[in-house]
C-alpha atoms as a PDB file:
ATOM      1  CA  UNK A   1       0.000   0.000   0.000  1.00  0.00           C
ATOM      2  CA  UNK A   2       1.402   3.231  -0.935  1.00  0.00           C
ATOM      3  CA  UNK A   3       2.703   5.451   2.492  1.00  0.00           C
ATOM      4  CA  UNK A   4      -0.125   7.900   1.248  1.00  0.00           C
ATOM      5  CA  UNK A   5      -2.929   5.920  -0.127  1.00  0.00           C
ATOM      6  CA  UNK A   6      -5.119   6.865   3.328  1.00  0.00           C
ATOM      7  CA  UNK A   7      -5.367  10.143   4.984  1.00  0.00           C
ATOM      8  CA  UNK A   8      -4.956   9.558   8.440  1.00  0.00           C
ATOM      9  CA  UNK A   9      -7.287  10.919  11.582  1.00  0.00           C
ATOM     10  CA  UNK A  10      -5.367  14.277  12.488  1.00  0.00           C
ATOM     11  CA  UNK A  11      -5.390  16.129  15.710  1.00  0.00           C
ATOM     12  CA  UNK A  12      -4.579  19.916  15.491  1.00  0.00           C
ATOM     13  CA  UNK A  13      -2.689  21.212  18.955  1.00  0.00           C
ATOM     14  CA  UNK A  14      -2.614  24.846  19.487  1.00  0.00           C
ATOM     15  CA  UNK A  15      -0.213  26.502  21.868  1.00  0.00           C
ATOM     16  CA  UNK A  16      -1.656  29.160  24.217  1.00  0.00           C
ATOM     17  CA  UNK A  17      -0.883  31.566  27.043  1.00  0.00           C
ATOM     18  CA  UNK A  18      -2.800  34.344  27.464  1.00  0.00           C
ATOM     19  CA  UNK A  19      -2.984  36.446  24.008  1.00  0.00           C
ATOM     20  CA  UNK A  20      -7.075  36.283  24.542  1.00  0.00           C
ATOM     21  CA  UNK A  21      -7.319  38.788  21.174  1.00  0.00           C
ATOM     22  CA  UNK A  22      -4.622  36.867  18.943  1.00  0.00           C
ATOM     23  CA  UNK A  23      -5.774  33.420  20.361  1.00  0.00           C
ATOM     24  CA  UNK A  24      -9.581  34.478  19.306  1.00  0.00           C
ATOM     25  CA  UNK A  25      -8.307  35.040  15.668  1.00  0.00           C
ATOM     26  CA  UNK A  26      -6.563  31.722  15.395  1.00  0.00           C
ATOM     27  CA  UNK A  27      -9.759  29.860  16.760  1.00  0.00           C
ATOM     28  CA  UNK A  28     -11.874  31.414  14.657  1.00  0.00           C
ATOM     29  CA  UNK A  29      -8.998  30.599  11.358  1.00  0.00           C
ATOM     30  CA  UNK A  30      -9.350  26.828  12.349  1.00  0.00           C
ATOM     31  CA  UNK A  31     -13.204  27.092  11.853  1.00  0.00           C
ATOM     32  CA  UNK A  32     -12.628  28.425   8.551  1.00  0.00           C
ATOM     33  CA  UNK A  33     -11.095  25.510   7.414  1.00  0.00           C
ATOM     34  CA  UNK A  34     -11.736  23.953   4.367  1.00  0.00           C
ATOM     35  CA  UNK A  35     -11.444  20.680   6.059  1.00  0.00           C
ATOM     36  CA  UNK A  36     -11.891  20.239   9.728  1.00  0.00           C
ATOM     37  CA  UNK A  37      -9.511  18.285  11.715  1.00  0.00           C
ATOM     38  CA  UNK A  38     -10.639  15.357  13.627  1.00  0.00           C
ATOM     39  CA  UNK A  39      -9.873  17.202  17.442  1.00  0.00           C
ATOM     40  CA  UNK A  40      -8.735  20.397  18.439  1.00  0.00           C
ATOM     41  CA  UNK A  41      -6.116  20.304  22.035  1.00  0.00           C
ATOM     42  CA  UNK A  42      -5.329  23.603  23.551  1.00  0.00           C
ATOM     43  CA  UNK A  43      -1.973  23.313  25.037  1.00  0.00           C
ATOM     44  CA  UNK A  44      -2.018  26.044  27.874  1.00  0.00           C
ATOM     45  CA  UNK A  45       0.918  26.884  29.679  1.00  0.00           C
ATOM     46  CA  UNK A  46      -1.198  28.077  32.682  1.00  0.00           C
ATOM     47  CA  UNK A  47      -3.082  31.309  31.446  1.00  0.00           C
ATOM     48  CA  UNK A  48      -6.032  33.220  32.693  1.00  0.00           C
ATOM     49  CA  UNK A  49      -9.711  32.835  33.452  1.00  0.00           C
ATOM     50  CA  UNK A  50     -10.089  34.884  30.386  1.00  0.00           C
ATOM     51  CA  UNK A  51      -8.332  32.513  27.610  1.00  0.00           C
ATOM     52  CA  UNK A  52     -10.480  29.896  29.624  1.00  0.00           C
ATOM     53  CA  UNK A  53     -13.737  31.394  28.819  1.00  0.00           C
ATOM     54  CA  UNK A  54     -12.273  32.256  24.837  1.00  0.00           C
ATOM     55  CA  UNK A  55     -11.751  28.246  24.360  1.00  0.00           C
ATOM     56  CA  UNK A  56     -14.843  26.973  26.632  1.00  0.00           C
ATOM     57  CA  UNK A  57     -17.484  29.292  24.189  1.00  0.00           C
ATOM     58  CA  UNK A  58     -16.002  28.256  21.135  1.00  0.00           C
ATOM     59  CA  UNK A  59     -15.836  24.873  22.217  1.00  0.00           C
ATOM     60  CA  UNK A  60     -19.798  24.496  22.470  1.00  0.00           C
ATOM     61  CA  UNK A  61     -20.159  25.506  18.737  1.00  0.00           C
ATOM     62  CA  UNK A  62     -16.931  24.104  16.843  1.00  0.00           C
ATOM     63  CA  UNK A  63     -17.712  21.308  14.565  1.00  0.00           C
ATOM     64  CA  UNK A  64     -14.897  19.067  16.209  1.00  0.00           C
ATOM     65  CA  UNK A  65     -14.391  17.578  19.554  1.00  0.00           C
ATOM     66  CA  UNK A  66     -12.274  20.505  21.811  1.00  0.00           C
ATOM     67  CA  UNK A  67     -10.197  19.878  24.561  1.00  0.00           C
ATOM     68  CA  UNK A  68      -8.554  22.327  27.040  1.00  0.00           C
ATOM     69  CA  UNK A  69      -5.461  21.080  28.769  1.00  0.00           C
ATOM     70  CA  UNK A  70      -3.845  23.654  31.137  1.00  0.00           C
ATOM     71  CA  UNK A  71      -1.356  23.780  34.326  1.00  0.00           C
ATOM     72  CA  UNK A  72      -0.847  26.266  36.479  1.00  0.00           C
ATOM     73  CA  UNK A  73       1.467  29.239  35.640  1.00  0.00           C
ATOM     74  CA  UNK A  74       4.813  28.106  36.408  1.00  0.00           C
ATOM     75  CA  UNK A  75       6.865  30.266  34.033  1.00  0.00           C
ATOM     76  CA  UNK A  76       7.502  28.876  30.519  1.00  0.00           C
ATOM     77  CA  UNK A  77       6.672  25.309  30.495  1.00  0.00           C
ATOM     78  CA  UNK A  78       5.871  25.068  26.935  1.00  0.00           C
ATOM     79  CA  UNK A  79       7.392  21.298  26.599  1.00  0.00           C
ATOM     80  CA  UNK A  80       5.776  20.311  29.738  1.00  0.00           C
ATOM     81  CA  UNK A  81       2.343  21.512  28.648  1.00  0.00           C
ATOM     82  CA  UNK A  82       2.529  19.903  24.844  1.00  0.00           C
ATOM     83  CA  UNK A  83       4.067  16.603  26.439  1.00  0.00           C
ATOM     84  CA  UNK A  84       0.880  16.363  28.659  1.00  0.00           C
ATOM     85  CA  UNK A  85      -1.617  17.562  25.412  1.00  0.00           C
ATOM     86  CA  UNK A  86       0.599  14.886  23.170  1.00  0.00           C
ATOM     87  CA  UNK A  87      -0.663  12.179  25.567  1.00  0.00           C
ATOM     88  CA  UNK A  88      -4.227  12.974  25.703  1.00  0.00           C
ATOM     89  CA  UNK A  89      -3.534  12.710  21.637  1.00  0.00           C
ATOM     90  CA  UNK A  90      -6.745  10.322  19.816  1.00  0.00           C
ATOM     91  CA  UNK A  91      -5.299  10.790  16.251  1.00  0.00           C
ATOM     92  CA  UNK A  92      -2.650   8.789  14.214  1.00  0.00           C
ATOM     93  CA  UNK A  93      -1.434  12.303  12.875  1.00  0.00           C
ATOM     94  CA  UNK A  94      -0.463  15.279  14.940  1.00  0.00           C
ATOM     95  CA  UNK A  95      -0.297  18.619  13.703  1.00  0.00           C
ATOM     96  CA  UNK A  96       1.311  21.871  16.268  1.00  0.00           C
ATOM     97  CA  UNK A  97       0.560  25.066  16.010  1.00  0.00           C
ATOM     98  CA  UNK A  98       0.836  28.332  18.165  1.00  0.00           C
ATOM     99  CA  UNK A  99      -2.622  30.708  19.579  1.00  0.00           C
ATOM    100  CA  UNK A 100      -0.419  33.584  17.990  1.00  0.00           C
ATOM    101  CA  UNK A 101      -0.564  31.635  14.373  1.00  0.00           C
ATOM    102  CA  UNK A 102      -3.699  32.093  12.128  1.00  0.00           C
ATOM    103  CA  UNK A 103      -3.826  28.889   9.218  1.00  0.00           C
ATOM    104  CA  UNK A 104      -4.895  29.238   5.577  1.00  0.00           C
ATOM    105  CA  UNK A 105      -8.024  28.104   5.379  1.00  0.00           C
ATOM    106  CA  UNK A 106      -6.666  25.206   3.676  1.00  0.00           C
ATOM    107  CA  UNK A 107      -4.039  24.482   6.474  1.00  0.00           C
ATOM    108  CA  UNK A 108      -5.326  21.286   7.926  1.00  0.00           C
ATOM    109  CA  UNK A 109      -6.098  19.476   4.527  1.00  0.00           C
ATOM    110  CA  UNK A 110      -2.766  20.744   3.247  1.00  0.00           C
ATOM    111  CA  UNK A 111      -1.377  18.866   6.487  1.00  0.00           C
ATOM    112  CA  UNK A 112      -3.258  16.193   5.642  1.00  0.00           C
ATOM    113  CA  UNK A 113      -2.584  15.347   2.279  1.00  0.00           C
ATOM    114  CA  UNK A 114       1.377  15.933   2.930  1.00  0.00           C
ATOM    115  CA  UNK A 115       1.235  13.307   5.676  1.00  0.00           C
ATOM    116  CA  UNK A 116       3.691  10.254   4.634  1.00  0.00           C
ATOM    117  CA  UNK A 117       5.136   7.519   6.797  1.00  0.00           C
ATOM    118  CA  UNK A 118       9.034   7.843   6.987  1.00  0.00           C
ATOM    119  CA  UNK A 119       8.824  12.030   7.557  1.00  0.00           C
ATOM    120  CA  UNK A 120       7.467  14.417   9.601  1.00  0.00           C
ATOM    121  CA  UNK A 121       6.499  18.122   7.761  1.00  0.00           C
ATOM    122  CA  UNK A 122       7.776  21.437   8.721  1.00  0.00           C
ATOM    123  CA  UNK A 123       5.284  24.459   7.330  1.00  0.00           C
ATOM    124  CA  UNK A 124       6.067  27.863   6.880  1.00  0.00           C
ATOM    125  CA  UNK A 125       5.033  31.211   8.182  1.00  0.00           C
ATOM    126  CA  UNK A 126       4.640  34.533   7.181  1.00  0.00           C
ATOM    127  CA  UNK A 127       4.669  37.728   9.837  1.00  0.00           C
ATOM    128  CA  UNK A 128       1.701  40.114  10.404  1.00  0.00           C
ATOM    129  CA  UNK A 129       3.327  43.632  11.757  1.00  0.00           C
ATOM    130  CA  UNK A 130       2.502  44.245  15.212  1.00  0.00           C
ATOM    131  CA  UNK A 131       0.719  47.406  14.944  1.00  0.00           C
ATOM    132  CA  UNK A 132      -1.368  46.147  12.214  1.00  0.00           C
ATOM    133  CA  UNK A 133      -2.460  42.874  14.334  1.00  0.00           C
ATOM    134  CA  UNK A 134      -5.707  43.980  15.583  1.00  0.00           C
ATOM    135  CA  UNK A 135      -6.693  44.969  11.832  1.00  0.00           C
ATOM    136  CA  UNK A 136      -6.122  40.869  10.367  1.00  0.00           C
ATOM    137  CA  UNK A 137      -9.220  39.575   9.589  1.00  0.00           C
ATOM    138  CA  UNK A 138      -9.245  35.500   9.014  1.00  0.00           C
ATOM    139  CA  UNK A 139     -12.422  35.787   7.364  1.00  0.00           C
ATOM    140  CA  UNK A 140     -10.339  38.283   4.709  1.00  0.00           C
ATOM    141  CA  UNK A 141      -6.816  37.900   4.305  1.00  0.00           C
ATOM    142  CA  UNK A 142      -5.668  40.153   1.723  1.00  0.00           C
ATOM    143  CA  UNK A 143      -1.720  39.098   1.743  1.00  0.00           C
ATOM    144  CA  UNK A 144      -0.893  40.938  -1.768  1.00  0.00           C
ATOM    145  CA  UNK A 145      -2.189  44.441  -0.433  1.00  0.00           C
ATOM    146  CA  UNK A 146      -1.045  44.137   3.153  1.00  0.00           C
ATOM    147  CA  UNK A 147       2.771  42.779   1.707  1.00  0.00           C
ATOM    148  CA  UNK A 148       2.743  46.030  -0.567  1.00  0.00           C
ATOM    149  CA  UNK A 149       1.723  48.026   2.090  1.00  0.00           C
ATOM    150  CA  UNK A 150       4.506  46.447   4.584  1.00  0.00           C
ATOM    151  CA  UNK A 151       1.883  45.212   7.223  1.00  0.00           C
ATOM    152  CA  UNK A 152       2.703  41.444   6.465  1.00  0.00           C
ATOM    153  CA  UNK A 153       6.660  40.358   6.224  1.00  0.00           C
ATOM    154  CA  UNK A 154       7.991  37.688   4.226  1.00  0.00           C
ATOM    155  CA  UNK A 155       4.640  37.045   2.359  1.00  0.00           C
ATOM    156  CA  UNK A 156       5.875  34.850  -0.040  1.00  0.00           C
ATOM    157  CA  UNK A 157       5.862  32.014   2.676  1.00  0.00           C
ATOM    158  CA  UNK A 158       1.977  32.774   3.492  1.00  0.00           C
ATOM    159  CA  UNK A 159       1.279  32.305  -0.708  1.00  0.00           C
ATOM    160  CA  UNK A 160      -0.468  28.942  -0.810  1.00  0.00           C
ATOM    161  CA  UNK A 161       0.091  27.471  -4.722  1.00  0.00           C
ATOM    162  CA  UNK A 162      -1.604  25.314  -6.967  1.00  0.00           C
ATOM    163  CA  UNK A 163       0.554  22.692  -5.660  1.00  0.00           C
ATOM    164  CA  UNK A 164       3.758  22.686  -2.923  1.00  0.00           C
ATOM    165  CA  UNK A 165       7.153  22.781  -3.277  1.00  0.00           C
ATOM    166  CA  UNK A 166       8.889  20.038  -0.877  1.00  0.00           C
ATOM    167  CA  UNK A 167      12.562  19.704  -0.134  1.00  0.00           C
ATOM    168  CA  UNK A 168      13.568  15.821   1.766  1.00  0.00           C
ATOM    169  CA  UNK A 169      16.021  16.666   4.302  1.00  0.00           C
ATOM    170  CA  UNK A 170      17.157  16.268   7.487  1.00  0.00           C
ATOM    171  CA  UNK A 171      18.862  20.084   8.031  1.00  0.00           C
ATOM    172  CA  UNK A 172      18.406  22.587  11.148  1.00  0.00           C
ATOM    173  CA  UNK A 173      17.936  25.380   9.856  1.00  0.00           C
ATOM    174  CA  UNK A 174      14.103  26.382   9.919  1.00  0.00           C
ATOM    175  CA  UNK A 175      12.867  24.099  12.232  1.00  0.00           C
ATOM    176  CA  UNK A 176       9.827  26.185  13.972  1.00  0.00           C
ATOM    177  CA  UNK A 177       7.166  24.598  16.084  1.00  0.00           C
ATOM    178  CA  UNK A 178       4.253  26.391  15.686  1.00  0.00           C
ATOM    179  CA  UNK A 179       3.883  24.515  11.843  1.00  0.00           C
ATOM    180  CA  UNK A 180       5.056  21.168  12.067  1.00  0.00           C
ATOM    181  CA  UNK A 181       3.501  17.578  11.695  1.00  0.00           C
ATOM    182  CA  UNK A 182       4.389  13.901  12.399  1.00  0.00           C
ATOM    183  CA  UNK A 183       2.816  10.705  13.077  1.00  0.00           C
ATOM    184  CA  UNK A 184       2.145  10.277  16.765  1.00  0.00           C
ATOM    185  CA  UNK A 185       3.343   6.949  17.276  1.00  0.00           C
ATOM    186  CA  UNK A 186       7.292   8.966  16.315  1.00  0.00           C
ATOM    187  CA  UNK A 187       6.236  11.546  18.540  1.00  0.00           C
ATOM    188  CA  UNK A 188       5.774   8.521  21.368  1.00  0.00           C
ATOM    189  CA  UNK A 189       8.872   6.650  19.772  1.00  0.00           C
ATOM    190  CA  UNK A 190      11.358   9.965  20.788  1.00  0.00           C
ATOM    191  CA  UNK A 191       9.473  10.545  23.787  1.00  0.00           C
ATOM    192  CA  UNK A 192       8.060  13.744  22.784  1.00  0.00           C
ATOM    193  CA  UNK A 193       9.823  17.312  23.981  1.00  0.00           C
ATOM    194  CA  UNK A 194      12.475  17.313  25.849  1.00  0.00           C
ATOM    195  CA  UNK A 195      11.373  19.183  29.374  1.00  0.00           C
ATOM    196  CA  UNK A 196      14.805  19.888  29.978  1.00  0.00           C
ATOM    197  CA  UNK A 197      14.568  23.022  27.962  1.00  0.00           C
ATOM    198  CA  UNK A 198      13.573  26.113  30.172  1.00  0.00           C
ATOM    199  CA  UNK A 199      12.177  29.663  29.021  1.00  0.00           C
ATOM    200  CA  UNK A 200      11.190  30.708  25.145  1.00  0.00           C
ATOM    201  CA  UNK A 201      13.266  29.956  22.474  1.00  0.00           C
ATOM    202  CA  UNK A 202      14.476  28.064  19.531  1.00  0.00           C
ATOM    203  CA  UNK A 203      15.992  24.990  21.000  1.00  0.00           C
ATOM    204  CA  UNK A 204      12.898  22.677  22.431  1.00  0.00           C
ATOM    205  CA  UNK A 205      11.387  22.593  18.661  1.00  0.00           C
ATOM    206  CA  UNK A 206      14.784  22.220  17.060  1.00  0.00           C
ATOM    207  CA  UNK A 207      15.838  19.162  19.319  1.00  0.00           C
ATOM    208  CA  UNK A 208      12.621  17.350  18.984  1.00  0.00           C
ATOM    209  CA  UNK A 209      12.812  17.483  14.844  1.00  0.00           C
ATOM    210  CA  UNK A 210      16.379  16.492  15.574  1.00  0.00           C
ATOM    211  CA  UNK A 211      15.734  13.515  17.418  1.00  0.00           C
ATOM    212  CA  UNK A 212      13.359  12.640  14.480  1.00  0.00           C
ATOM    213  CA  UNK A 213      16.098  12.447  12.073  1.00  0.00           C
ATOM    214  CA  UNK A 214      17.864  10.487  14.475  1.00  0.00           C
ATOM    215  CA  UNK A 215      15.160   7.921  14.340  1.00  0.00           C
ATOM    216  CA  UNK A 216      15.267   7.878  10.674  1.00  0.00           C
ATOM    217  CA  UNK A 217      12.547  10.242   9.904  1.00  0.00           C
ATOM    218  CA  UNK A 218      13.176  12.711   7.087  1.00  0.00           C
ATOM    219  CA  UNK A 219      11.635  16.090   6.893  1.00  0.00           C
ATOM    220  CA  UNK A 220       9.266  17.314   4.474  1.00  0.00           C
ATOM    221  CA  UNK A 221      10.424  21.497   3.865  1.00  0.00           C
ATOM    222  CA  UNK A 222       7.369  22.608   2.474  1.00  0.00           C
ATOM    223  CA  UNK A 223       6.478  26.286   0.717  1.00  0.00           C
ATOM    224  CA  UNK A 224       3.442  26.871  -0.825  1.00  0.00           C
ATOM    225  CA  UNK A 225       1.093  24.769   0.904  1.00  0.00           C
ATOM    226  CA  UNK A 226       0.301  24.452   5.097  1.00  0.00           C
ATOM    227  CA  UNK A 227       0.988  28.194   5.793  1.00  0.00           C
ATOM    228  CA  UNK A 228       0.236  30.352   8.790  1.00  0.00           C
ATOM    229  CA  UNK A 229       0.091  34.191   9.488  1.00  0.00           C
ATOM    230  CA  UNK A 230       2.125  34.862  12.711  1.00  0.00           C
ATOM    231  CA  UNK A 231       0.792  37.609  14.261  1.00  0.00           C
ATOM    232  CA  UNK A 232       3.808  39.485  15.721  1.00  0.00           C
ATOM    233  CA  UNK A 233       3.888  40.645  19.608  1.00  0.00           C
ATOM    234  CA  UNK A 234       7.076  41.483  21.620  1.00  0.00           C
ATOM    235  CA  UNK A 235       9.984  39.179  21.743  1.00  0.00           C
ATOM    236  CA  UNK A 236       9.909  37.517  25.063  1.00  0.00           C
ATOM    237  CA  UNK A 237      13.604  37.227  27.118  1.00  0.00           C
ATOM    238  CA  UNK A 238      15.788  34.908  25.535  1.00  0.00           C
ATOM    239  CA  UNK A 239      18.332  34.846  28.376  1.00  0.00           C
ATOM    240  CA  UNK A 240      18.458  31.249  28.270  1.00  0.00           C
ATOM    241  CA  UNK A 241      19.590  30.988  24.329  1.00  0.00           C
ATOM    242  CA  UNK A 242      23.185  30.139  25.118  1.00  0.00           C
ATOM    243  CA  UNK A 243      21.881  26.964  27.553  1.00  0.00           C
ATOM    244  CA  UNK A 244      19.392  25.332  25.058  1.00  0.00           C
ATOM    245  CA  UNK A 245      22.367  26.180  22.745  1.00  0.00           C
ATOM    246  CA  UNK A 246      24.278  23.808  23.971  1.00  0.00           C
ATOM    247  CA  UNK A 247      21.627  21.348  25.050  1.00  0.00           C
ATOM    248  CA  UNK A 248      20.888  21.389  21.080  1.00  0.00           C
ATOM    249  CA  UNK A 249      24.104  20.955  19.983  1.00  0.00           C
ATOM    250  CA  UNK A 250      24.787  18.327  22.155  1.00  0.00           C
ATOM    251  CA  UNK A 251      21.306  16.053  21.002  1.00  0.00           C
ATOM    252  CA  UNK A 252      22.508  16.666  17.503  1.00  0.00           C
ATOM    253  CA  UNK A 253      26.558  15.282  18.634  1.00  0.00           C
ATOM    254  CA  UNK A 254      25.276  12.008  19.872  1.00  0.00           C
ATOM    255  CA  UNK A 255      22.801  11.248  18.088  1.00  0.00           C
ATOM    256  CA  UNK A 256      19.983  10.419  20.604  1.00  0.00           C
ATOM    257  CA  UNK A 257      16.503   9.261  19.835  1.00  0.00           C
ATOM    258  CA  UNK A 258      14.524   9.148  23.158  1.00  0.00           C
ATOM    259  CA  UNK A 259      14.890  12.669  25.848  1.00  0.00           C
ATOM    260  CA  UNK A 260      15.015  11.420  29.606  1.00  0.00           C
ATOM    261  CA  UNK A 261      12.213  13.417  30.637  1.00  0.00           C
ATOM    262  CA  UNK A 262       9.520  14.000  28.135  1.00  0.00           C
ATOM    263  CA  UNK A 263       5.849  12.118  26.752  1.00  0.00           C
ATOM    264  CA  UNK A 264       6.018   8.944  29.175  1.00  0.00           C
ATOM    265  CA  UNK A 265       5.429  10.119  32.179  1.00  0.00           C
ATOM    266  CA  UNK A 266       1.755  11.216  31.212  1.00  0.00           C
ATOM    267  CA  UNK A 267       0.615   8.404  29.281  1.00  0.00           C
ATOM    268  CA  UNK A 268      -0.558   4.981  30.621  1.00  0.00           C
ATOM    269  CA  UNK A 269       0.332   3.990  34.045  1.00  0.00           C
ATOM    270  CA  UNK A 270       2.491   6.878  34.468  1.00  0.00           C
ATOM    271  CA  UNK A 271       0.125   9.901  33.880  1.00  0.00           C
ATOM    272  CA  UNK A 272      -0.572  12.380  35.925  1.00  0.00           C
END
C-alpha cells in the first residue's frame, strides 16, 4: 500500500498563554477551514480565566471535539504543557501550532494530504506587523495588499500554490514549532519534547525534529502549501539561548533518539 494511499485521523494542537485577542483570531482561522480536523487540544501553559472562557465558548459551537489542557502558571513550560496535550492525543497524525498563528483556510487538509510515513512536515510562516495585528481579519486575508503596504513580512511564505514545493532533508535550519507535523506513534517513539529546555526559544522545537532524524525520519520542507500568518507581539527574554544552545548541539553530537524526561510520564500507568 502506498505510504499515502489513506489520509490519516489528524489532531490539530494549538499553543496558548494568554494572548485572549490573537488566540480568538486563530480559533476562529481553524473554523474556517476547508477541512476540519478530527480534534482540536489547547496546550495552555497556565493562562487566565479569560483565555479559559475564549476556548470553553467556542468549544460548544466548533464542529470538532475541543479539549482544554492547562497547568498552572509556572513560568515557561511550553514542553511540559505539549508533552501532557501529546498524551491525551486520539489521532494517528499530529499537527502543532501556536494561539499567535492564524492557518490558511486550507491548512489542515494541506497537512493532511502531505502526511507520509518515513517524515514528519515542517510548514512555513509569514509575519503580520505588530501594529497592524488587531486589523487581520481570518475571514479576509488580503496578503498581496497588506505585503505592498509592509503590514505582512515575508509574504511569499503565506502564498499557498496550486501545488507545494517540498525539499527531503534532514537540516536545522528552519525548524519552527508552531507549523510542524508527524505521526504520533514517532512523537511517542522519541518521547516527545524534551522538558529539559527552560524559558522561550528556539531549541525545544529544534531538538525534537532532531531527534526525528535520528530515528530515521526525514523532513518534508514545504512552501506553498500548510501556511500560517504569525501575528507578531514582543519578543519575550531569551536569556536562556546560550543553555538550550548547547543542550541542542549536544542532542545533535550524539545522536539520541529518546529525551530522559519528556511524553512517558503522562501516558498509561504513568500519567498524571
Amino acid at each position: 500500500m502506498n505510504a499515502r494511499s489513506s489520509a490519516p485521523s489528524l489532531s490539530l494542537i494549538v499553543s496558548a498563554y494568554n494572548q485572549t485577542d490573537v488566540l480568538a483570531k486563530t480559533l476562529r482561522g481553524i473554523e474556517l477551514q476547508t477541512q476540519f480536523p478530527d480534534e482540536v487540544l489547547v496546550a495552555d501553559d497556565g493562562s487566565g480565566p479569560a483565555t479559559r472562557a475564549i476556548i470553553e465558548a467556542w468549544a460548544e459551537h466548533a464542529p470538532f471535539p475541543v479539549r482544554h489542557v492547562w497547568h498552572p502558571d509556572d513560568g515557561f513550560r511550553k514542553t511540559v504543557i505539549l508533552n501532557k496535550t501529546l498524551a491525551d492525543v486520539r489521532s494517528d497524525y499530529v499537527v502543532f501550532t501556536d494561539a499567535d498563528c492564524v492557518p490558511h483556510p486550507a491548512f489542515v487538509a494541506d497537512h493532511r494530504r502531505l502526511a507520509e510515513r518515513g517524515f514528519w512536515v515542517q510548514g512555513r510562516r509569514c509575519f503580520v506587523q505588530e501594529p497592524f495585528v488587531p486589523a487581520f481579519d481570518p475571514e479576509d486575508i488580503r496578503l498581496v495588499s497588506w505585503a505592498l503596504r509592509g503590514r505582512i513580512k515575508r509574504a511569499g511564505k503565506g502564498v499557498r500554490l496550486t501545488r507545494p514545493i517540498v525539499f527531503r532533508d534532514t537540516k536545522q535550519r528552519g525548524i519552527i514549532g508552531c507549523n510542524l507535523a508527524c505521526w504520533r506513534v514517532d512523537a511517542e517513539v522519541v518521547n516527545g519534547f524534551d522538558e529539559a529546555y527552560s524559558g522561550w526559544g528556539i531549541g525545544e522545537d529544534s531538538d525534537f525534529g532532531s531527534r526525528l532524524y535520528h530515528l530515521g525520519v526525514q523532513r518534508k520542507l514545504v512552501y506553498g502549501h500548510a501556511v500560517v500568518f504569525h501575528l507578531n507581539h514582543p519578543m519575550p527574554s531569551r536569556s536562556h539561548l546560550e543553555e538550550s544552545q548547547a543542550r541542542l548541539e549536544e542532542t545533535w553530537r550524539t545522536g539520541r533518539v529518546r529525551c530522559a524526561v519528556g511524553l512517558d510520564q503522562y501516558r498509561d500507568g504513568g500519567r498524571s
